[in-house]
C-alpha atoms as a PDB file:
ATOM      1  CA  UNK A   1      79.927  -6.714 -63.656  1.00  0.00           C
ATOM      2  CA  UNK A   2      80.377  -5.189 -60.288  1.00  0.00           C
ATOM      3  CA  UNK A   3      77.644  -2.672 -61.228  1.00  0.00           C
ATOM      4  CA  UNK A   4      74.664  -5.092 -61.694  1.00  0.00           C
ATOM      5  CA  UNK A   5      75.989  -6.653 -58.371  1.00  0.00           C
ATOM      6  CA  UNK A   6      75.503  -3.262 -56.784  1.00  0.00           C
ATOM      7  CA  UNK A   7      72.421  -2.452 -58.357  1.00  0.00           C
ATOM      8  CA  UNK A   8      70.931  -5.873 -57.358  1.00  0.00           C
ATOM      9  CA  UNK A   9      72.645  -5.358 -53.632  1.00  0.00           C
ATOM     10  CA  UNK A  10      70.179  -2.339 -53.429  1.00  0.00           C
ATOM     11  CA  UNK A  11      67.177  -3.180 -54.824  1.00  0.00           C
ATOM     12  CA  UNK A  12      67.493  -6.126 -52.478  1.00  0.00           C
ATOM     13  CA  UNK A  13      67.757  -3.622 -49.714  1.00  0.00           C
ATOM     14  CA  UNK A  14      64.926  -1.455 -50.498  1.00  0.00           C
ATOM     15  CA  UNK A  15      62.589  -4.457 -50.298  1.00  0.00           C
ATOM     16  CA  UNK A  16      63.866  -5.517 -47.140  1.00  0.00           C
ATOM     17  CA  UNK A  17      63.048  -2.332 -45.983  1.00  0.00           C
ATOM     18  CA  UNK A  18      59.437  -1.709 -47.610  1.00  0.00           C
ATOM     19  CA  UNK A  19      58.689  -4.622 -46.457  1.00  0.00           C
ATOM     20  CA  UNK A  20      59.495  -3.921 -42.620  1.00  0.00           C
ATOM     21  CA  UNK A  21      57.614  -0.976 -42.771  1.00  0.00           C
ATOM     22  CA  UNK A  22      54.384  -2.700 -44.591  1.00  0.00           C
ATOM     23  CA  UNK A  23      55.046  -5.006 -41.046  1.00  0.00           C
ATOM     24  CA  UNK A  24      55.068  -2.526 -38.498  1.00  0.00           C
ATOM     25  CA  UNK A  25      52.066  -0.955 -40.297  1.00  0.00           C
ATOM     26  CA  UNK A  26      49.773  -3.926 -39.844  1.00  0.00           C
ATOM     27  CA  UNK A  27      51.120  -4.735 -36.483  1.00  0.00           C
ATOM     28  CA  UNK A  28      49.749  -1.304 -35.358  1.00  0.00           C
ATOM     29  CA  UNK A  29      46.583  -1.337 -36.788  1.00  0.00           C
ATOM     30  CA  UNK A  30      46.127  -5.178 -35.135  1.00  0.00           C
ATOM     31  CA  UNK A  31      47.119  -3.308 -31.860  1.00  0.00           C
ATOM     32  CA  UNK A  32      44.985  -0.290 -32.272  1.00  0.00           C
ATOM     33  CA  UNK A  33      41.666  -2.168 -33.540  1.00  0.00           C
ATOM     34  CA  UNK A  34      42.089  -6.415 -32.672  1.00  0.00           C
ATOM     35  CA  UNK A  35      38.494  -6.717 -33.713  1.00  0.00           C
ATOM     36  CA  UNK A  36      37.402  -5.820 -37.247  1.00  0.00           C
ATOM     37  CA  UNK A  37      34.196  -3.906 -37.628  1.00  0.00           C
ATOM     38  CA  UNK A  38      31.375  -5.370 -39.704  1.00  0.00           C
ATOM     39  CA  UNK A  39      31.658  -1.622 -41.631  1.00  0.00           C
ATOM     40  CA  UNK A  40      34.896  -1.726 -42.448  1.00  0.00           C
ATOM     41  CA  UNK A  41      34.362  -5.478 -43.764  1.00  0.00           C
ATOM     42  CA  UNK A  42      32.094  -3.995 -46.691  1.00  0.00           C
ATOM     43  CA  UNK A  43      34.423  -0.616 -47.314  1.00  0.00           C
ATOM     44  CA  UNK A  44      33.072   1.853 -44.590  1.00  0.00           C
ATOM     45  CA  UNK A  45      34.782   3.823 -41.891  1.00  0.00           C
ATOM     46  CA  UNK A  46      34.541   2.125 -38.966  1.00  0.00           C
ATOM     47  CA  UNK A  47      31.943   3.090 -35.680  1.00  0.00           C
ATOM     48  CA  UNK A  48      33.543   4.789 -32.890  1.00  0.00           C
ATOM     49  CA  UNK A  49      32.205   4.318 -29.430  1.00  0.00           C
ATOM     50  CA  UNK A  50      32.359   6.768 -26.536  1.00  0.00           C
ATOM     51  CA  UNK A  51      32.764   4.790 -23.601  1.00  0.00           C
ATOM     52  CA  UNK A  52      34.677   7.222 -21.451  1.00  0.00           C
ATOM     53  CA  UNK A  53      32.475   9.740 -22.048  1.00  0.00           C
ATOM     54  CA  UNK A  54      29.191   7.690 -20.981  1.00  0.00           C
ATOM     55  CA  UNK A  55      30.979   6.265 -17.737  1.00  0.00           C
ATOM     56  CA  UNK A  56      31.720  10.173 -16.900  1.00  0.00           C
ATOM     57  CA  UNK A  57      28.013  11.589 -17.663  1.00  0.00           C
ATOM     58  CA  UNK A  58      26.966   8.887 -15.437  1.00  0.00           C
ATOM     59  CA  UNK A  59      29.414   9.424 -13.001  1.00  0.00           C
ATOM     60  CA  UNK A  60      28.440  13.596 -12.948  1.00  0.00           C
ATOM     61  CA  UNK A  61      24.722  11.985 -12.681  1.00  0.00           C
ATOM     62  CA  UNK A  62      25.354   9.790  -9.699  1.00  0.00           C
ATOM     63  CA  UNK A  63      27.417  12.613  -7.797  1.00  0.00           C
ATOM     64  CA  UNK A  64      24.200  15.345  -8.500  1.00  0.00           C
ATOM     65  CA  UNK A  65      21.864  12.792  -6.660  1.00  0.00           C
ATOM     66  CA  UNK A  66      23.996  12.379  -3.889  1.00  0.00           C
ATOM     67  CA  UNK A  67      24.607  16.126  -3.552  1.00  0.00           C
ATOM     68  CA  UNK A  68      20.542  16.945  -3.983  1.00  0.00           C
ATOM     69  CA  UNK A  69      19.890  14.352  -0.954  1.00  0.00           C
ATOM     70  CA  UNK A  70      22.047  15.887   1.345  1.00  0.00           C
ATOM     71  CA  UNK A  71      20.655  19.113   0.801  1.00  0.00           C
ATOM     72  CA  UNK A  72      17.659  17.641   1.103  1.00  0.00           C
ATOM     73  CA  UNK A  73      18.637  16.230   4.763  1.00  0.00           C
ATOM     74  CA  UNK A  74      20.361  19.621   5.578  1.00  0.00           C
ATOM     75  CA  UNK A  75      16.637  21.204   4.815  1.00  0.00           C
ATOM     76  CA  UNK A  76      14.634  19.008   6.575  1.00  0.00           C
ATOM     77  CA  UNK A  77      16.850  19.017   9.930  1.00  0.00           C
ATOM     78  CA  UNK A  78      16.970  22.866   9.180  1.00  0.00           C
ATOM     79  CA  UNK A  79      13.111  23.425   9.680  1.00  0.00           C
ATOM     80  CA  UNK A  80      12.981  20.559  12.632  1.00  0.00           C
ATOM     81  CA  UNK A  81      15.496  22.774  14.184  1.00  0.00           C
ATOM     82  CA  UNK A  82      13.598  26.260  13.874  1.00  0.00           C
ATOM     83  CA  UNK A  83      10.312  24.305  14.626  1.00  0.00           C
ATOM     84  CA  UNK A  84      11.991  23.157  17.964  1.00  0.00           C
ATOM     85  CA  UNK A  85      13.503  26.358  18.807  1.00  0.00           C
ATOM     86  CA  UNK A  86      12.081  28.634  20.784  1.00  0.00           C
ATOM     87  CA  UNK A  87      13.580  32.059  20.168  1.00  0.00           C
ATOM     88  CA  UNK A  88      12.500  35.554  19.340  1.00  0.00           C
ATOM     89  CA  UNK A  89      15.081  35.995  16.488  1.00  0.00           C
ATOM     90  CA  UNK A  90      13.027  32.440  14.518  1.00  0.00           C
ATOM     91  CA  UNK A  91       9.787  33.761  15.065  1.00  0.00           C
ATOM     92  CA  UNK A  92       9.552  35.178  11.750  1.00  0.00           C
ATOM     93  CA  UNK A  93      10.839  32.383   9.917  1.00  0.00           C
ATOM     94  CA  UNK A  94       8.631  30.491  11.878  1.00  0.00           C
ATOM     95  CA  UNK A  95       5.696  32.644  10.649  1.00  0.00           C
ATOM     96  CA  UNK A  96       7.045  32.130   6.959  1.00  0.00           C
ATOM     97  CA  UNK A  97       7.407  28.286   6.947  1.00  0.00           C
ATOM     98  CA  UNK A  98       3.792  27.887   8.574  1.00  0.00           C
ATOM     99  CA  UNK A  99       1.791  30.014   6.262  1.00  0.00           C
ATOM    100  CA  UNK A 100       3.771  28.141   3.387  1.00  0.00           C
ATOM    101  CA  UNK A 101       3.442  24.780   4.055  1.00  0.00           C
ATOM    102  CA  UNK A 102      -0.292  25.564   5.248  1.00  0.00           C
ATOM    103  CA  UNK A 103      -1.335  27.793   2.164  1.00  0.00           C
ATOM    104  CA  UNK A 104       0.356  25.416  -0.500  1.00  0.00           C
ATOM    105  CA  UNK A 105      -0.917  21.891   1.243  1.00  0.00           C
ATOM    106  CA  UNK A 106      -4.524  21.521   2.957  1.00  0.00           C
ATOM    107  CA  UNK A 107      -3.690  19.101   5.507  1.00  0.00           C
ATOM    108  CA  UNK A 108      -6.985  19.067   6.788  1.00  0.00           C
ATOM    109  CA  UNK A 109      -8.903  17.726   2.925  1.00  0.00           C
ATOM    110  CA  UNK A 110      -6.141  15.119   2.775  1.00  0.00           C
ATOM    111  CA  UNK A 111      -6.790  13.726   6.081  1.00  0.00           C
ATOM    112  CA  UNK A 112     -10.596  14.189   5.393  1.00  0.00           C
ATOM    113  CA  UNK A 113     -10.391  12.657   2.207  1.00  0.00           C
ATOM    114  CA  UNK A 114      -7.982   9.131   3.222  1.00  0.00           C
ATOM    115  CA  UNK A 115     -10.570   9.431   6.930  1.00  0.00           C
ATOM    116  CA  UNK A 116     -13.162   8.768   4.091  1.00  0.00           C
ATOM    117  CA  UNK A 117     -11.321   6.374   1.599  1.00  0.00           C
ATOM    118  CA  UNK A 118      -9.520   4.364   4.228  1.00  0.00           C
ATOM    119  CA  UNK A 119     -11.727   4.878   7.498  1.00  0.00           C
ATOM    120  CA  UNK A 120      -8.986   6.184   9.873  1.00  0.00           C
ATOM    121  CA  UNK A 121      -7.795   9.491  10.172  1.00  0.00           C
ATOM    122  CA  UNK A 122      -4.247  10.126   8.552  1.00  0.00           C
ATOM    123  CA  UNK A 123      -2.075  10.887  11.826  1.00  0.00           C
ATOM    124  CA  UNK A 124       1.335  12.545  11.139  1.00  0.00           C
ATOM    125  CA  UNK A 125       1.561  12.289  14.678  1.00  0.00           C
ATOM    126  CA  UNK A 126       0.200   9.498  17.143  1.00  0.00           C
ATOM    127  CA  UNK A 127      -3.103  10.657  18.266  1.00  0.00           C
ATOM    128  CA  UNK A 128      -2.575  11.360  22.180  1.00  0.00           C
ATOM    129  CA  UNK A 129      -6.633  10.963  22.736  1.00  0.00           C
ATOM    130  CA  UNK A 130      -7.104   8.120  20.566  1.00  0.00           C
ATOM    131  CA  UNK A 131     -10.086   6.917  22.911  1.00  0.00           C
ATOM    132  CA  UNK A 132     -11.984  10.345  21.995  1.00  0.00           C
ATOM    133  CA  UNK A 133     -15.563   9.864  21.272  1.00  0.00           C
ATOM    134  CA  UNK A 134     -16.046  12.016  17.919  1.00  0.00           C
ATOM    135  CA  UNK A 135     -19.313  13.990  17.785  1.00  0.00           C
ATOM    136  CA  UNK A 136     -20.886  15.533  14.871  1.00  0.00           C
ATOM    137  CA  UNK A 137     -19.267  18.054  12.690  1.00  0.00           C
ATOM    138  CA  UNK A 138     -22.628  20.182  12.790  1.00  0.00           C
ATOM    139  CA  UNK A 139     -23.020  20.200  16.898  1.00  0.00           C
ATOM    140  CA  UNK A 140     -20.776  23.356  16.989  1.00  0.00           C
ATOM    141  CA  UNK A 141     -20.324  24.747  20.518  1.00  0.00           C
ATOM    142  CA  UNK A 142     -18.358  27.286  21.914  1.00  0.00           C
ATOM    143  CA  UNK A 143     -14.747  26.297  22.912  1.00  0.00           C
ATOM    144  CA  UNK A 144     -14.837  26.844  26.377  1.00  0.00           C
ATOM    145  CA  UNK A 145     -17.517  27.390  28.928  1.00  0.00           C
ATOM    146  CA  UNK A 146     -17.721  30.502  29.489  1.00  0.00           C
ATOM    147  CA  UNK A 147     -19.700  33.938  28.233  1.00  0.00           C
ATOM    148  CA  UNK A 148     -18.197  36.794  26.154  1.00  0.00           C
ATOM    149  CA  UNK A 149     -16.463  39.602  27.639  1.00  0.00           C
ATOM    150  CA  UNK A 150     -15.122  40.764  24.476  1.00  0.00           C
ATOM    151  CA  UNK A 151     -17.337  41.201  20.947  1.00  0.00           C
ATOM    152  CA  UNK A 152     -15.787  40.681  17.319  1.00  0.00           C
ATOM    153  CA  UNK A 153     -16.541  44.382  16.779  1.00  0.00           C
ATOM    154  CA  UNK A 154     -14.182  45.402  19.463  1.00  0.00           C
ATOM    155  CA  UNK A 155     -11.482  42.821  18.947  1.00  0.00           C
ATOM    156  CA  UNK A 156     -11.580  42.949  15.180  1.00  0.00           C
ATOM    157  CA  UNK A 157     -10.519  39.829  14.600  1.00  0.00           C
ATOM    158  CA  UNK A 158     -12.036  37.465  16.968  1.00  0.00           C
ATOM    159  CA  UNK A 159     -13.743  37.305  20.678  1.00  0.00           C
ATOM    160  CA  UNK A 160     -12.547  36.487  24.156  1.00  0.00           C
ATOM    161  CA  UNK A 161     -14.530  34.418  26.098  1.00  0.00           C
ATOM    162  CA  UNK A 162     -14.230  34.581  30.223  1.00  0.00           C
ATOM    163  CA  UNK A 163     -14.240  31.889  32.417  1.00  0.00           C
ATOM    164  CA  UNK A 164     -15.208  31.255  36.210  1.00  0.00           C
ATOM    165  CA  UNK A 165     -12.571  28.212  36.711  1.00  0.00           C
ATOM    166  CA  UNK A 166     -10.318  25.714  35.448  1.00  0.00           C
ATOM    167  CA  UNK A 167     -11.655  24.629  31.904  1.00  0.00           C
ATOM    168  CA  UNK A 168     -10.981  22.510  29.016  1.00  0.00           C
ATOM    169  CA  UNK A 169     -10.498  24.438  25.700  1.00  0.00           C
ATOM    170  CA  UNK A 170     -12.407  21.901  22.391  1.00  0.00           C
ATOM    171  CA  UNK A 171     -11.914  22.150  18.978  1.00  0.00           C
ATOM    172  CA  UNK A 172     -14.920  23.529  17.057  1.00  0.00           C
ATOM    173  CA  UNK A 173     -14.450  20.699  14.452  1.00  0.00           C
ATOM    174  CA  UNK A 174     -12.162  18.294  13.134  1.00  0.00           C
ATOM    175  CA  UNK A 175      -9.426  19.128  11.391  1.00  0.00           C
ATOM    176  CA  UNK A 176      -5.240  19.156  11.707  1.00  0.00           C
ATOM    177  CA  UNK A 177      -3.213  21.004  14.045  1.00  0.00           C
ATOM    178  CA  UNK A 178      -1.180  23.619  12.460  1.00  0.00           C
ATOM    179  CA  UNK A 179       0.566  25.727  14.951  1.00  0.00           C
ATOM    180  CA  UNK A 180       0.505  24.542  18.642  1.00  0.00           C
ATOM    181  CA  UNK A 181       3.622  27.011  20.760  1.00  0.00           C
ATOM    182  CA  UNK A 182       3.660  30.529  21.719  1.00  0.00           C
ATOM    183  CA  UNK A 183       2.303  33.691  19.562  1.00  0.00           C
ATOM    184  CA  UNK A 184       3.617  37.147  19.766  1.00  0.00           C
ATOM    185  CA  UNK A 185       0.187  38.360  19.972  1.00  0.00           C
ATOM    186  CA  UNK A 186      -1.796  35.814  22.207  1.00  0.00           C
ATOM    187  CA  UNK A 187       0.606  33.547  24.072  1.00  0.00           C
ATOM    188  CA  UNK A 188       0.200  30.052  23.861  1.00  0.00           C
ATOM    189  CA  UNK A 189      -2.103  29.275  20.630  1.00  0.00           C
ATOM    190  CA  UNK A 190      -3.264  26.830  18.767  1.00  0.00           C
ATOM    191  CA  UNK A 191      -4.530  26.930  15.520  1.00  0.00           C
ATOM    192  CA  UNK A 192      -6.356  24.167  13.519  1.00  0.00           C
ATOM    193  CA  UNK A 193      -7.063  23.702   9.887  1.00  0.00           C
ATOM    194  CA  UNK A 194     -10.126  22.556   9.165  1.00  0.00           C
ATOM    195  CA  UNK A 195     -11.275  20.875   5.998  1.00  0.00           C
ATOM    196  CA  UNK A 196     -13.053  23.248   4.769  1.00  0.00           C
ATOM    197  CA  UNK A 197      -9.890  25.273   4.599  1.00  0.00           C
ATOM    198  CA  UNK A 198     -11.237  27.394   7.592  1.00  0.00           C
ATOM    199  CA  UNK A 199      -9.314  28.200  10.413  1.00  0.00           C
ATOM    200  CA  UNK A 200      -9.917  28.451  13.757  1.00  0.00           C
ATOM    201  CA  UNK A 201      -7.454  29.979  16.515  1.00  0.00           C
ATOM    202  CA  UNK A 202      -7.353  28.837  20.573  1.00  0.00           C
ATOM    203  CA  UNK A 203      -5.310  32.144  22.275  1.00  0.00           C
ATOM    204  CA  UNK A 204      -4.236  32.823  25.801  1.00  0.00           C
ATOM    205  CA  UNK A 205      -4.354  28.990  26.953  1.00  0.00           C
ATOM    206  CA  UNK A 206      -1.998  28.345  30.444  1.00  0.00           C
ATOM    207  CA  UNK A 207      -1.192  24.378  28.827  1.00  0.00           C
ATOM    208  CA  UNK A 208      -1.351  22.875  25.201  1.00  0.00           C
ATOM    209  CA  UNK A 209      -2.458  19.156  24.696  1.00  0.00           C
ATOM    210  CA  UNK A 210      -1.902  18.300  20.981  1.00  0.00           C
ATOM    211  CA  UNK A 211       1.059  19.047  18.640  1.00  0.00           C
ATOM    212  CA  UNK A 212       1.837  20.063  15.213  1.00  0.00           C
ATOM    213  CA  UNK A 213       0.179  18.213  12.588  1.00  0.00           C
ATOM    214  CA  UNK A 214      -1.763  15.990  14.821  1.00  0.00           C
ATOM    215  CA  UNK A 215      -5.243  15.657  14.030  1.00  0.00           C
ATOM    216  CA  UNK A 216      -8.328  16.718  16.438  1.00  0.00           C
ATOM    217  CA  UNK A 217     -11.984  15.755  16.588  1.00  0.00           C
ATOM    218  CA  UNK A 218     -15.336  18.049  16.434  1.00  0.00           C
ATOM    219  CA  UNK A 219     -15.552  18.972  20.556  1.00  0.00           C
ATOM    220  CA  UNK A 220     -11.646  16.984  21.277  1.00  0.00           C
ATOM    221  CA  UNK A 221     -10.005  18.838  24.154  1.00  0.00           C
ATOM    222  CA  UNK A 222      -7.233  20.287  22.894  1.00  0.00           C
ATOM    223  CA  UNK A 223      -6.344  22.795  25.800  1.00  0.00           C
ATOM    224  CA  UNK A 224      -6.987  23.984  29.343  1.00  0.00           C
ATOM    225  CA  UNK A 225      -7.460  27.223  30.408  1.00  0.00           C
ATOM    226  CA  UNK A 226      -6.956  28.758  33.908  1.00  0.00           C
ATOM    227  CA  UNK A 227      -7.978  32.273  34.284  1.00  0.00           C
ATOM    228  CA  UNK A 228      -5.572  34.498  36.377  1.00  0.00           C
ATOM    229  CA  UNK A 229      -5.607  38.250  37.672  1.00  0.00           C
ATOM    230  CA  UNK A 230      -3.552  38.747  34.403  1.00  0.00           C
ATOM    231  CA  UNK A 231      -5.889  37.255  32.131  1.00  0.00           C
ATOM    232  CA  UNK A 232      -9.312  36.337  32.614  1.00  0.00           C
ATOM    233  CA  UNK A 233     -10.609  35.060  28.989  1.00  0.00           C
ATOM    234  CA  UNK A 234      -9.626  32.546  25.913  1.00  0.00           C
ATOM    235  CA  UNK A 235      -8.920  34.337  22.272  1.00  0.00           C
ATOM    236  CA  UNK A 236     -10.841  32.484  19.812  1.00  0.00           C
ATOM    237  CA  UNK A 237     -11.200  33.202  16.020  1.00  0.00           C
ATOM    238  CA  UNK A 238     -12.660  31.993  12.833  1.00  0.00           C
ATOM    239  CA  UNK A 239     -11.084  32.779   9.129  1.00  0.00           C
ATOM    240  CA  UNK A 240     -12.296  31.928   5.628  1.00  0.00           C
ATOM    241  CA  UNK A 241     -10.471  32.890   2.410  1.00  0.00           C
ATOM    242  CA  UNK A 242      -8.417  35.011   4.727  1.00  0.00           C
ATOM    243  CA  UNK A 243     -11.136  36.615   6.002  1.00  0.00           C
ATOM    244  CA  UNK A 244     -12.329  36.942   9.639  1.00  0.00           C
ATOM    245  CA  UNK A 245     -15.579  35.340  10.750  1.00  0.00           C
ATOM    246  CA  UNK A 246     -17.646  36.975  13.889  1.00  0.00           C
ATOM    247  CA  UNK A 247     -17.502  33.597  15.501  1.00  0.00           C
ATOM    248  CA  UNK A 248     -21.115  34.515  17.137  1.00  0.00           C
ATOM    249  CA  UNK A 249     -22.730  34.170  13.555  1.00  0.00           C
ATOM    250  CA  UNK A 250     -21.099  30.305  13.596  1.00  0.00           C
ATOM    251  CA  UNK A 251     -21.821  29.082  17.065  1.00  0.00           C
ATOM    252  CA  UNK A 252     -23.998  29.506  19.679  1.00  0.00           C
ATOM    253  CA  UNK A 253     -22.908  31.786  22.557  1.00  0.00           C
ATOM    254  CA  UNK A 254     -23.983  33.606  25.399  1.00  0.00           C
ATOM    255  CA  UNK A 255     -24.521  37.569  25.122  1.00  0.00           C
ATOM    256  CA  UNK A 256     -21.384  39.821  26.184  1.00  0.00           C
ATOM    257  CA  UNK A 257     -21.160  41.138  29.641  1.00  0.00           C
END
């Protein structure tokens, strides 16, 4: 008799205890997953979602924006700063940043073609002779009043032109300003792109009147000149498809002395 009791005792326990464990089961899948999946509804495996690893790829994304605009600030203020410097030891970067931003963008057939499309030149800087009468592209005349002391063949690359007095130095044509400071070679230059991706070059001026990127009339006084015991004449060059021009077979000028 006290043998079945026994036996009953434990089966009685074994229950009890299968039973807490189906319990704790359940309660830890309720925990782990509150919200049955449609899936697992008709006998799939249920969808896992990567929501941690979303927020984080979007996180990395946000962060590499924010790190390529401050480079991009550090750049820009970078070439301001060399642009506005004048030293010996940035010349040569100088040199590099001008022929690349002038041989990979023509300034001067943008600003011809929105002069065309919109009716107003496109002015990266305020235009300091705004009240400028434009002449005609085609009335080409020589720079500055003066006659030629010094012939392409001799220079090489351009000619020098000698004046009596004080005078004005005029674009040949319209076009943008490209380099306006000092040059190793001819002092205080300017050099304007024009749109038909010419360039013509304004050396040995004594004062500068227009600045980087500004645009400039056909005939626009963009310079003054003042002869001295030092240096008697203007440098003045043409260039096409890097190529040198004798600037006598373009405009009209008086015979060398």
């Amino acid at each position: 008799m006290s043998k079945g009791v026994k036996k009953v005792r434990q089966s009685i326990e074994q229950r009890k205890k299968s039973r807490h464990f189906a319990s704790r089961t359940n309660i830890s899948k309720q925990i782990a997953d509150p919200f049955v999946q449609e899936e697992e509804k008709h006998g799939f495996e249920p969808l896992y979602t990567a929501t941690g690893t979303s927020n984080s790829q979007h996180g990395r994304i946000v962060s590499g924006l924010i790190w390529k605009g401050i480079l991009s600030v550090i750049l820009f203020l970078s070439v301001a700063i060399i642009w506005q410097t004048d030293s010996s030891r940035l010349q040569s970067a100088k040199s590099i940043l001008s022929t690349a931003l002038v041989e990979e963008f023509p300034f001067a057939k943008v600003n011809l073609w929105y002069q065309d499309t919109f009716g107003s030149p496109l002015a990266l800087i305020p235009d300091s002779q705004s009240n400028h009468q434009e002449m005609s592209d085609n009335t080409q005349a020589m720079p500055v009043n003066g006659s030629v002391s010094e012939s392409f063949q001799t220079n090489g690359t351009g000619i020098k032109i000698s004046t009596d007095g004080k005078s004005d130095v005029t674009a040949l044509g319209q076009g943008i300003v490209i380099f306006a400071g000092n040059d190793r070679r001819t002092n205080k230059t300017i050099v304007i792109q024009h749109p038909d991706d010419s360039l013509t070059t304004y050396g040995e001026l004594s004062n500068i009147d227009v600045h980087l990127y500004e645009h400039v009339a056909a005939n626009q006084a963009i310079g003054q000149f003042v002869p001295t015991e030092k240096n008697q004449a203007v440098y003045f060059s043409i260039e096409k498809d890097n190529q040198y021009i004798d600037p006598v077979q373009v405009i009209k000028v008086d015979d060398v002395e």
